[in-house]
C-alpha atoms as a PDB file:
ATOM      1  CA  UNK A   1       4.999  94.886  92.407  1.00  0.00           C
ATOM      2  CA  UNK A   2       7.839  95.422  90.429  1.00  0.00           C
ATOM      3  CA  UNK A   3      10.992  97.592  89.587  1.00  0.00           C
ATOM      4  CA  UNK A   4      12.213 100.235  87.563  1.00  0.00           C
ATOM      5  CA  UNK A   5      12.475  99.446  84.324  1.00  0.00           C
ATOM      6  CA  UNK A   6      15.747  99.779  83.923  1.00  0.00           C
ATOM      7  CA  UNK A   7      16.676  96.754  86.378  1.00  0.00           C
ATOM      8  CA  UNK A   8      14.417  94.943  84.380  1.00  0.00           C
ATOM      9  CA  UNK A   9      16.296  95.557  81.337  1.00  0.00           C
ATOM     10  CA  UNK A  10      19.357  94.997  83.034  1.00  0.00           C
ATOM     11  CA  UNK A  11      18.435  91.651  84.549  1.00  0.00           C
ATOM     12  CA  UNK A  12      16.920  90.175  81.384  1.00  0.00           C
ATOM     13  CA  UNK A  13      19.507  90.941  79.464  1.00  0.00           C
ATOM     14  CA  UNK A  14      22.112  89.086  82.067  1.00  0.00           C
ATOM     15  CA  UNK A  15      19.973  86.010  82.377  1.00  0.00           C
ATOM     16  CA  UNK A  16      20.007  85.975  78.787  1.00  0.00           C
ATOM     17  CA  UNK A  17      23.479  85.968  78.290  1.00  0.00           C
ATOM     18  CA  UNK A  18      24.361  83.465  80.790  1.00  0.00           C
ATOM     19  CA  UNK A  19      21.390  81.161  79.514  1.00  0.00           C
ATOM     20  CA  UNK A  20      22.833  81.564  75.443  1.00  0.00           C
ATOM     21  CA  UNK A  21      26.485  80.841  76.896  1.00  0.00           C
ATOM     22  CA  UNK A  22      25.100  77.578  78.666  1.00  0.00           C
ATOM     23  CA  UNK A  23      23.551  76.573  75.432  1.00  0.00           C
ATOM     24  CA  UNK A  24      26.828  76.462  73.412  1.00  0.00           C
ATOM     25  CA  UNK A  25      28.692  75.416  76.506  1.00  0.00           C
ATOM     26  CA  UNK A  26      26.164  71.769  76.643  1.00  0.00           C
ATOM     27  CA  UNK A  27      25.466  71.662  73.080  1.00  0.00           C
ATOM     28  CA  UNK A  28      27.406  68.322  72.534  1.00  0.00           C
ATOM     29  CA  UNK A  29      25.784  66.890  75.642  1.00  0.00           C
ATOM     30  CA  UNK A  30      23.302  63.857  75.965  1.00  0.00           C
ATOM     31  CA  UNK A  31      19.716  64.530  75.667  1.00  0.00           C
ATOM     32  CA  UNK A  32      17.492  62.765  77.070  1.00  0.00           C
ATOM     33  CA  UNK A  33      13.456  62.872  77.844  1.00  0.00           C
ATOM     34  CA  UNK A  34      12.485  64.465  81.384  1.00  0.00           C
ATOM     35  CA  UNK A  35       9.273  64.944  83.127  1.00  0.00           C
ATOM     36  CA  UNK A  36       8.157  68.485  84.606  1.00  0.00           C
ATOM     37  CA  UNK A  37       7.636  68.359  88.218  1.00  0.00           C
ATOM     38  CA  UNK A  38       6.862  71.605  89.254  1.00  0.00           C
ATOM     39  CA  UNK A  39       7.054  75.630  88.014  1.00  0.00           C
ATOM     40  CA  UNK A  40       6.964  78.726  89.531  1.00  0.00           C
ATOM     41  CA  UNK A  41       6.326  82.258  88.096  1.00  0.00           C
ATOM     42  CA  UNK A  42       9.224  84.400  89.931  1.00  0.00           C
ATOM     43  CA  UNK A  43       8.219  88.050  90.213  1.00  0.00           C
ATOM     44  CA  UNK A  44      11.224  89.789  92.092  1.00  0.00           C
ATOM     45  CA  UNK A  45      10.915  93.400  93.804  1.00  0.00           C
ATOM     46  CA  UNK A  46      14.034  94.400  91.430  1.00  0.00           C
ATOM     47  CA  UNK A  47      15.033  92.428  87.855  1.00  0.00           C
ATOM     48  CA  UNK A  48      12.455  90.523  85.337  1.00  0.00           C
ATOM     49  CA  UNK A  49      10.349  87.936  85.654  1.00  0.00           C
ATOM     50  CA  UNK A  50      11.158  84.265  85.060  1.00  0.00           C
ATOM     51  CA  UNK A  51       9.733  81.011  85.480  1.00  0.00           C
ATOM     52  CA  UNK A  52      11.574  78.169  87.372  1.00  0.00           C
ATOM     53  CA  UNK A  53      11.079  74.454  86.064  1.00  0.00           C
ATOM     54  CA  UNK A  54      11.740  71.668  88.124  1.00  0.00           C
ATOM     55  CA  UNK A  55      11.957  68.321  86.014  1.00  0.00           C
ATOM     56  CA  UNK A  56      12.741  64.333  86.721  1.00  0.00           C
ATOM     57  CA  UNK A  57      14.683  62.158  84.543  1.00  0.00           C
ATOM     58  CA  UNK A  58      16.709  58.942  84.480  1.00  0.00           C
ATOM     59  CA  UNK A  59      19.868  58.637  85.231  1.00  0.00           C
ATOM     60  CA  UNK A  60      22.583  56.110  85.739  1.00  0.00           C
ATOM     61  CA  UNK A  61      22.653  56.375  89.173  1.00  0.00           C
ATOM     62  CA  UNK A  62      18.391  56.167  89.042  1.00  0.00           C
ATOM     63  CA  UNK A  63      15.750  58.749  88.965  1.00  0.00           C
ATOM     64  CA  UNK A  64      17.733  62.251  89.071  1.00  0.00           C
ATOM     65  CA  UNK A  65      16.027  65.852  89.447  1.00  0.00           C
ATOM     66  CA  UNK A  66      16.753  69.248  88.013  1.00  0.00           C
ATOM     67  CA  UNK A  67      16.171  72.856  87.676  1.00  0.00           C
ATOM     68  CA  UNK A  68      16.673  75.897  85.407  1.00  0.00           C
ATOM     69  CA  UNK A  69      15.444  79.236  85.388  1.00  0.00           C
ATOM     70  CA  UNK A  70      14.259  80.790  82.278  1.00  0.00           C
ATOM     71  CA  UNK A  71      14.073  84.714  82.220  1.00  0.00           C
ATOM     72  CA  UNK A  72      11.132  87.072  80.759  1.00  0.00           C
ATOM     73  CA  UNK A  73      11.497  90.365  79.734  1.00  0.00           C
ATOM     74  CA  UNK A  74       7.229  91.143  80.448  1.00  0.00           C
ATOM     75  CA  UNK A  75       5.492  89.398  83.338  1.00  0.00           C
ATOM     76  CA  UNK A  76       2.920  88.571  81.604  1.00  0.00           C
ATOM     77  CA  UNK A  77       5.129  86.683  78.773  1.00  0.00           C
ATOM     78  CA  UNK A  78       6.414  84.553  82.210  1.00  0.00           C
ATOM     79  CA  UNK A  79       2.770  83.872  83.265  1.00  0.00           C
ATOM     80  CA  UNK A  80       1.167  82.633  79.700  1.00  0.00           C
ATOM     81  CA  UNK A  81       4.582  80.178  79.234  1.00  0.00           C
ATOM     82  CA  UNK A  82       4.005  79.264  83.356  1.00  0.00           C
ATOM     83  CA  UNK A  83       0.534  78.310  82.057  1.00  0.00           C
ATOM     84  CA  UNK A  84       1.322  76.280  79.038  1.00  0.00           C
ATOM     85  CA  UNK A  85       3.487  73.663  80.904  1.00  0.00           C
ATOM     86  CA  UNK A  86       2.027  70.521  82.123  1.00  0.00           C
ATOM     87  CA  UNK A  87       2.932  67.137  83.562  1.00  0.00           C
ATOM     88  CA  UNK A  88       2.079  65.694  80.473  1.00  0.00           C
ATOM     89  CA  UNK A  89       5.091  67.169  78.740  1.00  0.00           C
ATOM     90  CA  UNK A  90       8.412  65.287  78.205  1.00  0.00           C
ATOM     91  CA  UNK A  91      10.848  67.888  77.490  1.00  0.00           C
ATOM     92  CA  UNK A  92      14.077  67.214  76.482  1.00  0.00           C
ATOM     93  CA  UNK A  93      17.142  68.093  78.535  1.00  0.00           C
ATOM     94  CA  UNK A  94      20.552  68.226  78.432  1.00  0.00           C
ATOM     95  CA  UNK A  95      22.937  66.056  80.980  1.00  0.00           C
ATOM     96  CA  UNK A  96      26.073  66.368  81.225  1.00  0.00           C
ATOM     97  CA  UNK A  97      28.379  63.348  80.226  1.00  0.00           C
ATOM     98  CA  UNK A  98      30.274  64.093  83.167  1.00  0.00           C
ATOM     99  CA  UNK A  99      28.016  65.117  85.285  1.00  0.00           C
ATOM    100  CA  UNK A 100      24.728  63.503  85.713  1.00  0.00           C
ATOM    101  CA  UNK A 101      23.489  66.332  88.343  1.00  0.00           C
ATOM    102  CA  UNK A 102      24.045  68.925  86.054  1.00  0.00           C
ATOM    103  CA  UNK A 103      21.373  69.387  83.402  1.00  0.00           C
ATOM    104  CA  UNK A 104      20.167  72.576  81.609  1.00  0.00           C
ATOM    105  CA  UNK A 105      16.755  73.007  79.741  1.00  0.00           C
ATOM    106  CA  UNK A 106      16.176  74.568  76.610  1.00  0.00           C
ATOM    107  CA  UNK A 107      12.657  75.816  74.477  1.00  0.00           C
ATOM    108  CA  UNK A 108      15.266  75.292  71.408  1.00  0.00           C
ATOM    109  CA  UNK A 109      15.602  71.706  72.213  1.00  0.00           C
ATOM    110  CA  UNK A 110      11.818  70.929  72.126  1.00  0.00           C
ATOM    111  CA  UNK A 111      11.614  71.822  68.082  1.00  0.00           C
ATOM    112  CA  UNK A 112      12.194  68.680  67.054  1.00  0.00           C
ATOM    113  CA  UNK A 113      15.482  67.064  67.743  1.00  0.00           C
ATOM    114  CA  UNK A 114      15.454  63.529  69.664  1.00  0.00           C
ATOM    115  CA  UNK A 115      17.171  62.570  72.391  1.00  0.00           C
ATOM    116  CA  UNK A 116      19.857  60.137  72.151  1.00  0.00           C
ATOM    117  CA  UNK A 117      19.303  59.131  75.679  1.00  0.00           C
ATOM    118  CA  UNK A 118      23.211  58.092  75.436  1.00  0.00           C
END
């Protein structure tokens, strides 16, 4: 059902960290529009909750696919975001320049900045 709450702690706060250092690591790359294909509510035995989206987009090489995990500190927090999301949505992603198959998805991102689909 869930751990202690110190793994919880723990695990949010690592997530976090290694999410906020992939933000400044792709801030310079493209952005582009993406379509959500699928989410899940995680709910681990030990460590917080997240919720994994799964997104399509266009690439060079044609239609390309992605991930990224996004950690909550409350399950409940996981489960209302889980249930905002819909297909409808076009988030905005980040692809590397370099690397098409690497992409990373960010709430910041959605607030109003276009993509340059570059």
């Amino acid at each position: 059902m869930g751990g202690l709450v110190i793994d919880i702690v723990v695990a949010y706060l690592f997530k976090s960290a290694v999410r906020v250092f992939h933000f400044f690591r792709s801030y310079n790359w493209r952005r582009t529009k993406a379509s959500f294909t699928d989410w899940t509510v995680e709910n681990p035995d030990l460590g917080c909750s997240s919720v994994e989206v799964h997104y399509r987009f266009a690439s060079k090489e044609g239609s390309a696919t992605g991930s990224d995990e996004i950690p909550f500190y409350m399950r409940w927090h996981a489960k209302t975001y889980a249930e905002s999301l819909s297909r409808d949505l076009r988030p905005v992603i980040r692809v590397n320049p370099r690397n098409a198959h690497e992409t990373q998805f960010f709430e910041l991102d959605q607030r109003g900045r276009a993509p340059d689909n570059g």
